[in-house]
PDB file of N, CA and C in Angstrom:
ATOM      1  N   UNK A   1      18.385  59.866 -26.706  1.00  0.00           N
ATOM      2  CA  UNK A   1      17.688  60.374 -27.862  1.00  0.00           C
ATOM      3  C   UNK A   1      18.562  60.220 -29.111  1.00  0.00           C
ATOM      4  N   UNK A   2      19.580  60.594 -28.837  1.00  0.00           N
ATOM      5  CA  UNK A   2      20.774  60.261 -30.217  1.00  0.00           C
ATOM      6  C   UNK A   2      20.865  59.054 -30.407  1.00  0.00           C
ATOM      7  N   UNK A   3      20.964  58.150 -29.680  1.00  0.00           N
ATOM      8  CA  UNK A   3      20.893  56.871 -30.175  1.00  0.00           C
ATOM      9  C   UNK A   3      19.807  56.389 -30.793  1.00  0.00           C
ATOM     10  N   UNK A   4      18.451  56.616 -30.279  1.00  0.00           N
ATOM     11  CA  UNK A   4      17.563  56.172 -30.996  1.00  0.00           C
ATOM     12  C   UNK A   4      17.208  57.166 -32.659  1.00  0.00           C
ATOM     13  N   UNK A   5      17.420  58.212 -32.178  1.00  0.00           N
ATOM     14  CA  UNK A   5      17.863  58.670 -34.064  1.00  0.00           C
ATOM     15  C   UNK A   5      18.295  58.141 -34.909  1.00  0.00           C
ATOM     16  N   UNK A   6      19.749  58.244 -34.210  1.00  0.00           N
ATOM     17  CA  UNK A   6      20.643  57.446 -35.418  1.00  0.00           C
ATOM     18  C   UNK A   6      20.399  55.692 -35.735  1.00  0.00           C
ATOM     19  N   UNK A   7      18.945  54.845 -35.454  1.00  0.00           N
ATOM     20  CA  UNK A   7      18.518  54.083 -35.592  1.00  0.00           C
ATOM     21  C   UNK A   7      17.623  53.868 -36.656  1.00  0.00           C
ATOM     22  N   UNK A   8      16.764  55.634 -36.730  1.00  0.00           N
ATOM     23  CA  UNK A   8      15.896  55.250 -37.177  1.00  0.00           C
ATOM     24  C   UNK A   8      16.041  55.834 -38.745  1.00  0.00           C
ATOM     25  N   UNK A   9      15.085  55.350 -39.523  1.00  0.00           N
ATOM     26  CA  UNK A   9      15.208  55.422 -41.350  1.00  0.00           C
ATOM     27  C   UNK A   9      15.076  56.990 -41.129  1.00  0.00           C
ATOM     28  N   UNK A  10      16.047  57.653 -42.413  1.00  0.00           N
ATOM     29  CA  UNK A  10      16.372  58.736 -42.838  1.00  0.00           C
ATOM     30  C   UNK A  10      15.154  59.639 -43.415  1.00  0.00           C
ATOM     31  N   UNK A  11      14.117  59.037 -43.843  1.00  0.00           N
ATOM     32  CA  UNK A  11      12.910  59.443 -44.602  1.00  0.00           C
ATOM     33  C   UNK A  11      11.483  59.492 -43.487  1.00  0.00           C
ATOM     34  N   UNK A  12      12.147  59.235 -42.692  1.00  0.00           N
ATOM     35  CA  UNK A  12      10.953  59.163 -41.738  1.00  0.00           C
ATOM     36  C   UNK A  12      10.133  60.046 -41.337  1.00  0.00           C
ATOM     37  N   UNK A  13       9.353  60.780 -40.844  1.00  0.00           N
ATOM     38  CA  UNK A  13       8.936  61.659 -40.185  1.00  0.00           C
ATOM     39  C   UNK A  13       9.034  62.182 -38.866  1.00  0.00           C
ATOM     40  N   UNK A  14       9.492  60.845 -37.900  1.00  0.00           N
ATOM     41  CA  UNK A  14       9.530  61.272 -36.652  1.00  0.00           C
ATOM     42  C   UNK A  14      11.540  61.951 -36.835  1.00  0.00           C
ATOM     43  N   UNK A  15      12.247  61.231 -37.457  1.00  0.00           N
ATOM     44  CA  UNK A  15      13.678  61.823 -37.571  1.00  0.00           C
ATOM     45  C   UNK A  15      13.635  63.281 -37.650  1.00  0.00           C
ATOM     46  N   UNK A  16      12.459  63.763 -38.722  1.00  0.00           N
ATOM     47  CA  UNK A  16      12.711  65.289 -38.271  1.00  0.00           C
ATOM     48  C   UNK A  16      12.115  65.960 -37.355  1.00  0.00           C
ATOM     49  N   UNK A  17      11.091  65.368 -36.603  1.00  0.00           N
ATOM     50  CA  UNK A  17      10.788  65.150 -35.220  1.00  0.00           C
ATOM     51  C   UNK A  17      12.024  65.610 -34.459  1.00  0.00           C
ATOM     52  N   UNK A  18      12.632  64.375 -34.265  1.00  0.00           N
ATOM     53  CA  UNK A  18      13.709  63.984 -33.778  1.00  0.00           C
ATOM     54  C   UNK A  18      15.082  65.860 -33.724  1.00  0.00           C
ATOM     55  N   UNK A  19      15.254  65.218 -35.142  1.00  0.00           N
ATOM     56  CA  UNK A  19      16.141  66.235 -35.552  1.00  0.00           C
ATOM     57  C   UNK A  19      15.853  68.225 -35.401  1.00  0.00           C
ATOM     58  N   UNK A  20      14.859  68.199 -34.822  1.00  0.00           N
ATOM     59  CA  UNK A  20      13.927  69.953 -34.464  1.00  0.00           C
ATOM     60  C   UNK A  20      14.361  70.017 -32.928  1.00  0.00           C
ATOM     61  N   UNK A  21      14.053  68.176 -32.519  1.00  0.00           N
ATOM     62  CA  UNK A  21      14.244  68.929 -30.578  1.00  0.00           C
ATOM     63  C   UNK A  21      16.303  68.652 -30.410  1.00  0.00           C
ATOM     64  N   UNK A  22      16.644  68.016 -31.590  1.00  0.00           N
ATOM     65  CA  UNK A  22      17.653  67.955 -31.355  1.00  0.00           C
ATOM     66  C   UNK A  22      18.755  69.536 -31.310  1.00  0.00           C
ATOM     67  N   UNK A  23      18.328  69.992 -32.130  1.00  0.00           N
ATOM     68  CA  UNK A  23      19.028  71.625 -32.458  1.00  0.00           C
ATOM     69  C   UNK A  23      18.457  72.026 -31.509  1.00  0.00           C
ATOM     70  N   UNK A  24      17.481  72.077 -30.724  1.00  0.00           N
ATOM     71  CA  UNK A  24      16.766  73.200 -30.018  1.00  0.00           C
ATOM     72  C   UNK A  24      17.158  72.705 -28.592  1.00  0.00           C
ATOM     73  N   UNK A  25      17.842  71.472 -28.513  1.00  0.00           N
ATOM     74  CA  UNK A  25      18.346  70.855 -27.170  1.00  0.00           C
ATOM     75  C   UNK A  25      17.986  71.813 -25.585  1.00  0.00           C
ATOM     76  N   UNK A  26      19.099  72.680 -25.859  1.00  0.00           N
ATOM     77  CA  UNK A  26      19.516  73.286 -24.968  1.00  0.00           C
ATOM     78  C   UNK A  26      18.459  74.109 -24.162  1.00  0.00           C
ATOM     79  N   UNK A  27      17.673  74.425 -25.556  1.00  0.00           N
ATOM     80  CA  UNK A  27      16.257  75.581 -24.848  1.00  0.00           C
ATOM     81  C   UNK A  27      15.393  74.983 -24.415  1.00  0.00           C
ATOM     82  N   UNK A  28      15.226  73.319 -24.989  1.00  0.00           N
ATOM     83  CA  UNK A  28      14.093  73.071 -24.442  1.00  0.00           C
ATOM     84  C   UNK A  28      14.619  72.108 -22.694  1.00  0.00           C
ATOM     85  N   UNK A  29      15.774  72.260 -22.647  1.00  0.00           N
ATOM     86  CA  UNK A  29      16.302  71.738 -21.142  1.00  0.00           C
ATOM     87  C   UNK A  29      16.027  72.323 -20.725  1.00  0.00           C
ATOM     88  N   UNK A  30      16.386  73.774 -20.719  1.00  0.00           N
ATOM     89  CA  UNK A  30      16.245  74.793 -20.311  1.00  0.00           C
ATOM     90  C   UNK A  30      15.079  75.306 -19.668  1.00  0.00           C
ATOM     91  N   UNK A  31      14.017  74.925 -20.802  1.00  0.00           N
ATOM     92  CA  UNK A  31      12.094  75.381 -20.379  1.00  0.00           C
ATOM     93  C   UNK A  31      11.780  74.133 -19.520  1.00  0.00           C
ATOM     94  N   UNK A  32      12.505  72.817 -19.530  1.00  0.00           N
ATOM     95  CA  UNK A  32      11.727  71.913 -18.580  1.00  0.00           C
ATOM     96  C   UNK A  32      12.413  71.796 -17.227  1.00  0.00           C
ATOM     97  N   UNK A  33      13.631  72.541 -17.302  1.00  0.00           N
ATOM     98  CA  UNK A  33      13.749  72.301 -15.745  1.00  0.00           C
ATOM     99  C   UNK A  33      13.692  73.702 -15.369  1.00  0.00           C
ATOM    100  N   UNK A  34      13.337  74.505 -16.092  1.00  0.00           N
ATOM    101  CA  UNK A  34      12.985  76.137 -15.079  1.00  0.00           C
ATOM    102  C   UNK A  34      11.419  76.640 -15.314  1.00  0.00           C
ATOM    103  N   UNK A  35      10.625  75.774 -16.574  1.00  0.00           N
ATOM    104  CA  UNK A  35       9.339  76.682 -16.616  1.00  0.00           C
ATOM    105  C   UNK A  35       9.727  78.045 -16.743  1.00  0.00           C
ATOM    106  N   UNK A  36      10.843  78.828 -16.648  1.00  0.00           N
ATOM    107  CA  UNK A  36      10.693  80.254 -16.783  1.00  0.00           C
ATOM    108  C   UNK A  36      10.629  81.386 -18.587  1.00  0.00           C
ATOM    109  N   UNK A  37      10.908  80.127 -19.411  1.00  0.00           N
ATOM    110  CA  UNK A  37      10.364  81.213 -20.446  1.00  0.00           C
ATOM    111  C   UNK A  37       9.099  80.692 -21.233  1.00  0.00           C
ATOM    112  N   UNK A  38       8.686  81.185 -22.211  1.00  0.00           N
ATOM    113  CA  UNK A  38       7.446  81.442 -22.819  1.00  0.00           C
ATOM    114  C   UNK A  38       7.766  80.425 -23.997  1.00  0.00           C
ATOM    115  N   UNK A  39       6.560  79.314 -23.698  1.00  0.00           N
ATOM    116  CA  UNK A  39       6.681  78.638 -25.017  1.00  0.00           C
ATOM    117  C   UNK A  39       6.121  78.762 -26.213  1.00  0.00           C
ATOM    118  N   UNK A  40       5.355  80.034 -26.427  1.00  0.00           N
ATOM    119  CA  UNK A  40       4.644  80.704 -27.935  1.00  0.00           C
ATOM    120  C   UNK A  40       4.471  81.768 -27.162  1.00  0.00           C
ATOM    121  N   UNK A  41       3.740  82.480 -28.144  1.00  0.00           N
ATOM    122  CA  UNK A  41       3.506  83.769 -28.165  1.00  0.00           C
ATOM    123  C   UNK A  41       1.778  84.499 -28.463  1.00  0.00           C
ATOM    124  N   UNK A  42       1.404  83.256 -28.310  1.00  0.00           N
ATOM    125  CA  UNK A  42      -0.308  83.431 -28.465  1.00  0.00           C
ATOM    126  C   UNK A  42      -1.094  84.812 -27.798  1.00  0.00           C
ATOM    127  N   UNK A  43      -0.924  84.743 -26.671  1.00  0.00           N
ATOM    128  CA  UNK A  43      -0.871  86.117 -26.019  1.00  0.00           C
ATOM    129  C   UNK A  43      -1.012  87.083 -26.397  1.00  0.00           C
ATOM    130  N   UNK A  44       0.206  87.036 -26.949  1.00  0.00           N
ATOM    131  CA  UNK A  44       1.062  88.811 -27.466  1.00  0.00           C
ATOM    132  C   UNK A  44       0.483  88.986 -29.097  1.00  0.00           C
ATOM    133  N   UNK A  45       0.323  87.674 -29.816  1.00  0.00           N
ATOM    134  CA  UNK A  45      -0.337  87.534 -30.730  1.00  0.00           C
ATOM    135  C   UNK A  45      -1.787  88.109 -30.428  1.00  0.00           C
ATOM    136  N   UNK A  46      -2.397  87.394 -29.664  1.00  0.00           N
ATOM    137  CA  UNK A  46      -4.192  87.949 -29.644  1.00  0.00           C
ATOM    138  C   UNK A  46      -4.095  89.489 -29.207  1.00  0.00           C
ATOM    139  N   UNK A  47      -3.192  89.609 -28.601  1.00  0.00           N
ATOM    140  CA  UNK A  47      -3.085  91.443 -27.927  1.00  0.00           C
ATOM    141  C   UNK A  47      -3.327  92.378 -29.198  1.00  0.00           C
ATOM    142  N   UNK A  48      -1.947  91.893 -30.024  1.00  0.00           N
ATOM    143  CA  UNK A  48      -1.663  92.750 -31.234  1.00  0.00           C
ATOM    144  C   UNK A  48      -3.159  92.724 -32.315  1.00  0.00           C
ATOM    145  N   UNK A  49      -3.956  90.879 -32.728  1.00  0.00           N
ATOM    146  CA  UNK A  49      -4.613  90.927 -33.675  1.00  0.00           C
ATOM    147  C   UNK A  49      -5.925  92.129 -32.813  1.00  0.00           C
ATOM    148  N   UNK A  50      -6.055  92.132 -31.576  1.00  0.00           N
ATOM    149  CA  UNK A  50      -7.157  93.284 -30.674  1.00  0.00           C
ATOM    150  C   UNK A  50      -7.029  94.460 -31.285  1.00  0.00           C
ATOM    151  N   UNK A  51      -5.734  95.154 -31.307  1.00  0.00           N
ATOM    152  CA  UNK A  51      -5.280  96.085 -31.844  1.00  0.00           C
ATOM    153  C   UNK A  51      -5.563  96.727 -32.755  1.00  0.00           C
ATOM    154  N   UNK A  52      -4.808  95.870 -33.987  1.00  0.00           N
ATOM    155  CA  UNK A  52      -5.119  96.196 -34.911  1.00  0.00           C
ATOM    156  C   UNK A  52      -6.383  96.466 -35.989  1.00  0.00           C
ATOM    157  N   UNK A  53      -7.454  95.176 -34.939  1.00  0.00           N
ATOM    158  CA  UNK A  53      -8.798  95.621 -35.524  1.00  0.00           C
ATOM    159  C   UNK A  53      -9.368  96.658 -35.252  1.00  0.00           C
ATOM    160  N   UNK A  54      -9.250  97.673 -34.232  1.00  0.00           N
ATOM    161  CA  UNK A  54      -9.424  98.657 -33.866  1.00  0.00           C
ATOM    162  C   UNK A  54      -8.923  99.637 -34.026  1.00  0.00           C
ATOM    163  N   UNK A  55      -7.730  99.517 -34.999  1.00  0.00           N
ATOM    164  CA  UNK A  55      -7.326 100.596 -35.194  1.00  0.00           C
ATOM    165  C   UNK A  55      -8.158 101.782 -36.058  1.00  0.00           C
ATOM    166  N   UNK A  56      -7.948 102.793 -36.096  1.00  0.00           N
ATOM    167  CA  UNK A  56      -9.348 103.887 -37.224  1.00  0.00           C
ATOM    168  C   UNK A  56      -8.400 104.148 -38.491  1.00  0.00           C
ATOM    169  N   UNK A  57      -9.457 103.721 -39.487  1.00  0.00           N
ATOM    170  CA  UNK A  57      -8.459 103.927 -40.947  1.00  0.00           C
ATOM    171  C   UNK A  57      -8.401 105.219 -40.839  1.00  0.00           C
ATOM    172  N   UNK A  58      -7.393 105.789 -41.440  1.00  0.00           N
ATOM    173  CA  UNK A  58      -7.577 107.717 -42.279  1.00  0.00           C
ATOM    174  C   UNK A  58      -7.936 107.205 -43.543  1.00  0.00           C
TER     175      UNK A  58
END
């Protein structure tokens, strides 16, 4: 993957592509050889927006 980065034009779009999974390396090794953590939060998101529509104004 580093090699083909450092190939490609500086203005590009996929470089910062590139350059997002590059910082995040480790976590995303991490999520593909264990599946064990959570890749968003959609979930916990729809839980909370449930919530809050229901909440009763004072």
């Amino acid at each position: 993957m580093l090699c083909t980065y450092r190939q490609l034009r500086p203005e590009s779009l996929i470089v910062q592509a590139f350059a997002h999974s590059i910082k995040r390396w480790k976590k995303l090794n991490l999520y593909a050889h264990t599946g064990n953590l959570m890749q968003d939060n959609n979930a916990f998101e729809r839980c909370m927006r449930n919530a809050a529509a229901h909440q009763v104004q004072v």
